[in-house]
Protein backbone atom coordinates (compact mmCIF):
# COMPACT_ATOMS: atom_id res chain seq x y z
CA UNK A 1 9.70 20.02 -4.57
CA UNK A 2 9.73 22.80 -7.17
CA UNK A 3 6.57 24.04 -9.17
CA UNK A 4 5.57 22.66 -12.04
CA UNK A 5 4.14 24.62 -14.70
CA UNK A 6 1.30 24.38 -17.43
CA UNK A 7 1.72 25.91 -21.08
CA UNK A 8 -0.13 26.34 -24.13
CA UNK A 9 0.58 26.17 -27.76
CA UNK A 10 -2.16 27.05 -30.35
CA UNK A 11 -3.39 24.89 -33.40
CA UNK A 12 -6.89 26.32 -34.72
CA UNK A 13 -8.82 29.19 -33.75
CA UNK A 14 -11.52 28.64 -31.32
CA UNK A 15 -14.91 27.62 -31.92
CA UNK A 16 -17.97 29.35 -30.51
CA UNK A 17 -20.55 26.59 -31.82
CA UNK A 18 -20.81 23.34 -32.62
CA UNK A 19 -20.00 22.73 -36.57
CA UNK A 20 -23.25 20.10 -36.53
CA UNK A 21 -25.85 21.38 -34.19
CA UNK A 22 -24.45 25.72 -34.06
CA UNK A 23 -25.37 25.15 -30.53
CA UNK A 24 -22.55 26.29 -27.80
CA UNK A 25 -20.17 24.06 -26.08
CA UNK A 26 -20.46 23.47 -22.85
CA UNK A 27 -17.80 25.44 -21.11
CA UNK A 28 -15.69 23.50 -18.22
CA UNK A 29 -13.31 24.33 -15.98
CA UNK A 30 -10.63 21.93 -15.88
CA UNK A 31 -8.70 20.54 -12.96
CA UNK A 32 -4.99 17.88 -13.06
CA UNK A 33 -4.26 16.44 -10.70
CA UNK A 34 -0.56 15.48 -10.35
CA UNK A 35 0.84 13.06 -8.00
CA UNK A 36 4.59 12.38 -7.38
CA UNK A 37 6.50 9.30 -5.69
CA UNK A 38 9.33 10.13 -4.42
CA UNK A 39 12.89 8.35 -5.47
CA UNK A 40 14.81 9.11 -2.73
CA UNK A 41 14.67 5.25 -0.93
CA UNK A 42 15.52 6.56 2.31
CA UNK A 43 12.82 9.18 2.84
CA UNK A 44 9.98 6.21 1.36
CA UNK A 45 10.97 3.48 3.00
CA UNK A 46 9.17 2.10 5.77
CA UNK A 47 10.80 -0.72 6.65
CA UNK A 48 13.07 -3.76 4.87
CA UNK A 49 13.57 -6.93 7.07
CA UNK A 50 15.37 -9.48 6.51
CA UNK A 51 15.13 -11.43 10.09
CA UNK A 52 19.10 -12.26 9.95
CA UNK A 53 19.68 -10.88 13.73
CA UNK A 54 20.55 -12.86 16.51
CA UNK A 55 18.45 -12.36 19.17
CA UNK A 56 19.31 -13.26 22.75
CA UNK A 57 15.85 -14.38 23.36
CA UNK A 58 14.70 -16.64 20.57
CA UNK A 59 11.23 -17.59 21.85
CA UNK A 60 10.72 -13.63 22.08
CA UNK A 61 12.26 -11.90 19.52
CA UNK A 62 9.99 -9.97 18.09
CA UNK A 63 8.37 -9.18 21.99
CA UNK A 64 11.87 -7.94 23.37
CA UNK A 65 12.14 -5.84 20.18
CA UNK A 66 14.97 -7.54 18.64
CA UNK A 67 13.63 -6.25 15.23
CA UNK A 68 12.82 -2.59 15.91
CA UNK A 69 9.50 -1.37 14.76
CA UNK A 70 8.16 -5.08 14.97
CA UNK A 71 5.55 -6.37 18.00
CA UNK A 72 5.01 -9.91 19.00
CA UNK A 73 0.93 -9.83 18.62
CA UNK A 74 0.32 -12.53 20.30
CA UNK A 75 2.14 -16.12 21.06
CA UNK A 76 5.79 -16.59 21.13
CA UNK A 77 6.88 -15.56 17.26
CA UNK A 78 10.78 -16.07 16.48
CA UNK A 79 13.26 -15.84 13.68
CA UNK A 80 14.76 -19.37 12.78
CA UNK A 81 17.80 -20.35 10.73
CA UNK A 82 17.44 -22.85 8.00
CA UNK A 83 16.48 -26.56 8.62
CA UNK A 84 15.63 -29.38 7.41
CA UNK A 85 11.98 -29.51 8.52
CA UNK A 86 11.30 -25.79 6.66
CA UNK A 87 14.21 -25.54 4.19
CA UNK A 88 16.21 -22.87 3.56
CA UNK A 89 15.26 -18.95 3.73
CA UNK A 90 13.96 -17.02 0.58
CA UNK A 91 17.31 -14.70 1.06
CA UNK A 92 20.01 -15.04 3.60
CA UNK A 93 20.31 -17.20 6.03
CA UNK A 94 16.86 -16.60 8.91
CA UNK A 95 13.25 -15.94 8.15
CA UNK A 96 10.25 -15.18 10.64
CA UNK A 97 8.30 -17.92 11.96
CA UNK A 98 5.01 -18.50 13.32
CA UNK A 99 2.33 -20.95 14.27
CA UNK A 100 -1.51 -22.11 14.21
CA UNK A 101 -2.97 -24.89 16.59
CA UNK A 102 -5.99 -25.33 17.95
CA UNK A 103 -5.25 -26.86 20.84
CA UNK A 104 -8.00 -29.19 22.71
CA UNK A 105 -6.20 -29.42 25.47
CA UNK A 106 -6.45 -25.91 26.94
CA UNK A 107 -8.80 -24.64 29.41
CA UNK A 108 -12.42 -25.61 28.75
CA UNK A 109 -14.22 -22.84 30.07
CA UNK A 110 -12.71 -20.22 27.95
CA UNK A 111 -12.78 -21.29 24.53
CA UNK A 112 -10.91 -18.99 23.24
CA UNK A 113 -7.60 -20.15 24.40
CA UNK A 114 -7.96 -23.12 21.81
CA UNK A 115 -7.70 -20.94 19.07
CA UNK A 116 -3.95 -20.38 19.49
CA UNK A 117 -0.82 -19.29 17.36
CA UNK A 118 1.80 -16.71 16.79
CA UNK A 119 1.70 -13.47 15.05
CA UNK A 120 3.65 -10.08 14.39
CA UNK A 121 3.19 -6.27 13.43
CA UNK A 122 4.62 -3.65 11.97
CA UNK A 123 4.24 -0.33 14.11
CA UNK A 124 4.01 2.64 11.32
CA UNK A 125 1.88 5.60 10.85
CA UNK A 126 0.13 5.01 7.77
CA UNK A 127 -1.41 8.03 6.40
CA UNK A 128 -5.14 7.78 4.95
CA UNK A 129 -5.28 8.46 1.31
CA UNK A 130 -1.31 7.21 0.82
CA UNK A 131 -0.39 4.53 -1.36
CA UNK A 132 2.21 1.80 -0.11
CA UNK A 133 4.16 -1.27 -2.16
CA UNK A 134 4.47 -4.08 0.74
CA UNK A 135 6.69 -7.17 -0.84
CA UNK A 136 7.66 -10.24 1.23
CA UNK A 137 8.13 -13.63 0.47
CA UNK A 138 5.68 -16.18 2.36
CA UNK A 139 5.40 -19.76 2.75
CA UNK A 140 2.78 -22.23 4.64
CA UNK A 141 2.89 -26.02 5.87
CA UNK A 142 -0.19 -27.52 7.23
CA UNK A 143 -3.51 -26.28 7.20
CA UNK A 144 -3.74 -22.74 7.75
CA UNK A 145 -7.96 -22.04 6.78
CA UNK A 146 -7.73 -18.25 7.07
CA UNK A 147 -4.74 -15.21 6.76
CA UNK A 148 -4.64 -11.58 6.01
CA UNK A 149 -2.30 -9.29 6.47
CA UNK A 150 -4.33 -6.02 7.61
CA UNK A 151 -3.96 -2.36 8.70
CA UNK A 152 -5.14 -2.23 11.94
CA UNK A 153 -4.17 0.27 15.49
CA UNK A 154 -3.95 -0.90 19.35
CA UNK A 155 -2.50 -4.25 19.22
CA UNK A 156 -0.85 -4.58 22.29
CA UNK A 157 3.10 -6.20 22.44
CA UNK A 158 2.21 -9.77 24.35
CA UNK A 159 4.57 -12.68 25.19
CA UNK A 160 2.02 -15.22 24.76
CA UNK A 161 2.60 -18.45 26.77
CA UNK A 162 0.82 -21.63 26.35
CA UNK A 163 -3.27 -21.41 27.43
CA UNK A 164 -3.12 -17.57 28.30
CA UNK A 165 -4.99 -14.90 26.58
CA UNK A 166 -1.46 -13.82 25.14
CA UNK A 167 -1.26 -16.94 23.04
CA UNK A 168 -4.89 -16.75 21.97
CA UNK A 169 -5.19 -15.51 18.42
CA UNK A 170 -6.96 -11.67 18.77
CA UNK A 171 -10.15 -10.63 16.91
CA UNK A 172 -10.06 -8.34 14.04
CA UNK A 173 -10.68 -5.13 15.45
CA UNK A 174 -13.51 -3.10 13.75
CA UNK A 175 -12.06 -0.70 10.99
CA UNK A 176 -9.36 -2.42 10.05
CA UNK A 177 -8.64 -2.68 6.45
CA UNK A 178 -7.40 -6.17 4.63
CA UNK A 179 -4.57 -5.33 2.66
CA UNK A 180 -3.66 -8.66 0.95
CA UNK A 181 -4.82 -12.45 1.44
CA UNK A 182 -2.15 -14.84 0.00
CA UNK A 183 -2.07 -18.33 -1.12
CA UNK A 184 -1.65 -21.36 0.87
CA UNK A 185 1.74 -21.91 -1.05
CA UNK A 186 4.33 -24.67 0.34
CA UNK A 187 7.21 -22.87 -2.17
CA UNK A 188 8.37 -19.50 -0.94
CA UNK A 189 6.42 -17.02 -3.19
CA UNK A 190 7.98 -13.25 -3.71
CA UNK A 191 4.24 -11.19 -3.52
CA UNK A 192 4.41 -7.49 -4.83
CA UNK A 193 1.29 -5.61 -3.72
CA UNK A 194 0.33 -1.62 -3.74
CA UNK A 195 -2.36 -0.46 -1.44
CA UNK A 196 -4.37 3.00 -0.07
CA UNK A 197 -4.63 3.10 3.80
CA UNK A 198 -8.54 4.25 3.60
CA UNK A 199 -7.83 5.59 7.32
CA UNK A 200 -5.08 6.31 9.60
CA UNK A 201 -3.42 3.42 10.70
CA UNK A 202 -0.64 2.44 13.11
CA UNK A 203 0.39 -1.04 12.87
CA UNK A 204 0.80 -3.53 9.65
CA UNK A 205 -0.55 -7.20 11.14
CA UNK A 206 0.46 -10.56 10.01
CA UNK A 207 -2.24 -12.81 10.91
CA UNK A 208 -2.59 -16.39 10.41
CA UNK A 209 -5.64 -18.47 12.31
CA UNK A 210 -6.90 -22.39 11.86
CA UNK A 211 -10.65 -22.02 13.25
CA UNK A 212 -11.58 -25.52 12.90
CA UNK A 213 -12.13 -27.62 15.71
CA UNK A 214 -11.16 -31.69 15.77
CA UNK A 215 -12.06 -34.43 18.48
CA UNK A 216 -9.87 -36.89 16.37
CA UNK A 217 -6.44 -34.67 17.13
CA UNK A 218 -5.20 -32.41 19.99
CA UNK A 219 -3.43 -30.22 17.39
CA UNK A 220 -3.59 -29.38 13.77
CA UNK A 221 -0.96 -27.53 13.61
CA UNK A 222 -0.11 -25.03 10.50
CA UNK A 223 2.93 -23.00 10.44
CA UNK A 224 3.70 -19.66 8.41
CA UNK A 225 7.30 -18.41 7.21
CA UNK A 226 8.29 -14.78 6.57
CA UNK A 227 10.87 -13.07 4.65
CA UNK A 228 12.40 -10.39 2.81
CA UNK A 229 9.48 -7.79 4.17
CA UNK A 230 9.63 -4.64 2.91
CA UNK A 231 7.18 -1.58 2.77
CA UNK A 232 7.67 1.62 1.06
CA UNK A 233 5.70 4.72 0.55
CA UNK A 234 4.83 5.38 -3.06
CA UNK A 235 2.92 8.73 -2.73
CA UNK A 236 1.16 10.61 0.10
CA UNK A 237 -1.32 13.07 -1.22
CA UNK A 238 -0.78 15.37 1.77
CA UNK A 239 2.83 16.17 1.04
CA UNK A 240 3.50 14.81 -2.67
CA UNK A 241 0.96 16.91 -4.65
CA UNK A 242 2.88 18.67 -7.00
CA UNK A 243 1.86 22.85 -7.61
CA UNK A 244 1.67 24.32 -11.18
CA UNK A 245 0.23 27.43 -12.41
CA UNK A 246 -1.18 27.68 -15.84
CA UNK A 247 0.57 30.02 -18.72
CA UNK A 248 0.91 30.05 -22.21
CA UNK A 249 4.81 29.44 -23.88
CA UNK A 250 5.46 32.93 -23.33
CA UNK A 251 4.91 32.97 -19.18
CA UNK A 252 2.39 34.66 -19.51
CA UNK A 253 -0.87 34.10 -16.93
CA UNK A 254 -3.80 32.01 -18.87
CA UNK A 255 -7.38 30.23 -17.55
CA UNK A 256 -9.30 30.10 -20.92
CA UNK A 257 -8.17 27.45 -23.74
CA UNK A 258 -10.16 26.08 -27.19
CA UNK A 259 -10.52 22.92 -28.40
CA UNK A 260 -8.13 22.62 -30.90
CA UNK A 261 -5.39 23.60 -28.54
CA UNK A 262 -2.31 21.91 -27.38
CA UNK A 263 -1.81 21.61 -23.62
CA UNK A 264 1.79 20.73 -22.01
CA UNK A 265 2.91 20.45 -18.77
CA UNK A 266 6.31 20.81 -18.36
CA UNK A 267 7.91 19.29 -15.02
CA UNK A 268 11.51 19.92 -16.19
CA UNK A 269 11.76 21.82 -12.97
CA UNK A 270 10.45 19.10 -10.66
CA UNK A 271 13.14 16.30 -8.76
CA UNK A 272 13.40 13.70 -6.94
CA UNK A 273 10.38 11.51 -8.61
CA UNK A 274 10.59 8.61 -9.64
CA UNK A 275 6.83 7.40 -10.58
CA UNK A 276 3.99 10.02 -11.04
CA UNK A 277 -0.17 10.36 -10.87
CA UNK A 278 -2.30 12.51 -13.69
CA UNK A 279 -5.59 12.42 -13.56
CA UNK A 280 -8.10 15.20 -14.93
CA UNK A 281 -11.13 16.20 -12.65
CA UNK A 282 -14.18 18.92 -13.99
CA UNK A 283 -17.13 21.18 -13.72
CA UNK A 284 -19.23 23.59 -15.92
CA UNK A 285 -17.92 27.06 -15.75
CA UNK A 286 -19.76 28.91 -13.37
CA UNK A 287 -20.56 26.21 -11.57
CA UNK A 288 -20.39 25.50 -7.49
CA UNK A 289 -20.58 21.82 -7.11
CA UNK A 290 -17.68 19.70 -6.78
CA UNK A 291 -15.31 18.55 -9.60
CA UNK A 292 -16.04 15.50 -11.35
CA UNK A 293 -13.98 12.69 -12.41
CA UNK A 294 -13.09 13.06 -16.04
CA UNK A 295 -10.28 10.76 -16.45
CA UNK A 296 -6.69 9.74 -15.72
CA UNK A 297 -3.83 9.11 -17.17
CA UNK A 298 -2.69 6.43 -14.16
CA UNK A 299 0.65 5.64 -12.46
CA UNK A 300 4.44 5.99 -14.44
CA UNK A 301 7.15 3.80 -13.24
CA UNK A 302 10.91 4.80 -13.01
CA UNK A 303 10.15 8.53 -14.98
CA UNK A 304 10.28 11.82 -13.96
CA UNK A 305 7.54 14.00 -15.13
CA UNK A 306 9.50 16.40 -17.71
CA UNK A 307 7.64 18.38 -20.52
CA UNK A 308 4.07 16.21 -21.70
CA UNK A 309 1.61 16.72 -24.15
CA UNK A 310 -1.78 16.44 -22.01
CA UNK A 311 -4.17 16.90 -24.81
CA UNK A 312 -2.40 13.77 -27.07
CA UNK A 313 -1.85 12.06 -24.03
CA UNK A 314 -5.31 12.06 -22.83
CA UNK A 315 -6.69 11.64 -26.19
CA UNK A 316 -4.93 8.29 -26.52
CA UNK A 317 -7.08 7.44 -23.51
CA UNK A 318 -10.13 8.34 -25.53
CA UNK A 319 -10.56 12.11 -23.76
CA UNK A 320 -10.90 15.20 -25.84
CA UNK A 321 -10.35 18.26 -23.41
């Protein structure tokens, strides 16, 4: 990515004291913060699934690794054409397909076995401090009393049988972060959500559990549908700050501005963006301690940076610099 730079135009002359109390301004060093996403699809896409493959193994598609970069978490998770019992997929013709039961009838002494079901993962680094856009389309029948779909590492890739540890639905393990909780809908709903892994993660888990036990029925079963899955990385921090130096119009190396002044930052020379991050951080002049927040500017959608006007920009916001 090429640098950006920062320029200055002039208005007034600067002002040594306050024109109500003659006392000085306080003088602050001033810090923005610039964050691109890139545009290319290829290099910020994680992953975009469909489920249309037919896999030699239905029962363990997602365990034999029929859908590359998926695990089976536990159970026996599959992709299913369209029937009559679940209707037709949100897009195509197959959709992912998994199940909740707690199941009476499995052993006694280990209770956990009852709690039993199906569930899947992506496998992805996700960087700390990145921001992601997961969208899928989801649908539920019966009663499904808790699901999250969470950042999590070390799930192991299990063929889960009836009764076996495999099939029994995993604890949460500690650290994991809850991405998004959706809505017991019986309609496929199209969810759009944006996210900040607040660690390094390796997996992406779908997780559906019924946690309710009955004496009146062996089985409540509940039953969730998957489809159109996609993930994409918006911005990573690490690699997608963007560098700029600050100059006035004439190219010319400058740290000191007034009030009064104009502030640009021209991105002309920046590509490959497609959605970008200002956000203004600052401390007294002289001054050790870390930068404080002073404000932001937020996310842009489908724009590349090009040449801005910072100071009318933030003072729209309500921020004089």
């Amino acid at each position: 990515m090429n640098k950006l730079s920062t320029f200055f135009k002039k208005r007034p002359a600067c002002l040594a004291k306050s024109a109500k109390t003659g006392t000085p301004f306080l003088r602050w060093n001033l810090v923005f913060l610039l964050l691109l996403g890139l545009a290319t699809a290829t290099s910020a896409q994680v992953i975009n699934e469909g489920f249309e493959a037919d896999c030699s193994q239905l029962a363990k598609a997602f365990f034999t690794g029929c859908f590359p970069n998926w695990i089976s978490t536990h159970g026996t998770p599959d992709n299913i054409s369209n029937t009559a019992f679940y209707g037709p997929a949100f897009a195509g013709n197959k959709f992912a397909h998994g199940y909740v039961k707690y199941d009476i009838n499995c052993p006694v002494p280990n209770q956990g076995l009852r709690h039993r079901g199906e569930g899947v993962a992506i496998v992805h680094n996700f960087i700390a401090g990145a921001t992601y856009r997961l969208r899928y389309a989801a649908k539920f029948r019966g009663n499904i009393q808790n699901r999250a779909w969470i950042l999590t590492n070390g799930l192991p890739n299990q063929d889960g049988s009836t009764c076996t540890p495999a099939d029994a639905i995993p604890a949460i393990p500690a650290g994991s972060q809850t991405v998004h909780t959706p809505d017991n809908t019986f309609d496929w709903t199209f969810h759009d959500v944006e996210f900040m892994a607040s660690a390094n993660f390796g997996q992406l888990w779908f997780r559906a559990a019924f946690n309710t036990p009955s004496a009146i029925n062996s089985e409540l079963n509940g039953s969730f549908l998957l489809d159109a899955v996609g993930v994409e990385l918006l911005c990573d921090p690490s690699s997608g700050v963007a560098a700029f130096n600050f100059e006035n119009a004439s190219g010319q190396p400058k740290t000191t501005f007034c009030y009064g002044e104009d502030v640009y930052l021209d991105g002309t020379a920046s590509q490959n963006e497609s959605r970008y991050f200002i956000d203004a951080w600052r401390r007294p002049i002289g001054s050790p301690a870390p930068f404080d927040y002073y404000s932001s500017l937020g996310w842009t959608i489908d724009q590349q940076v090009g040449v801005l006007n910072l100071s009318q920009l933030f003072a729209n916001v309500g921020t004089l610099f």
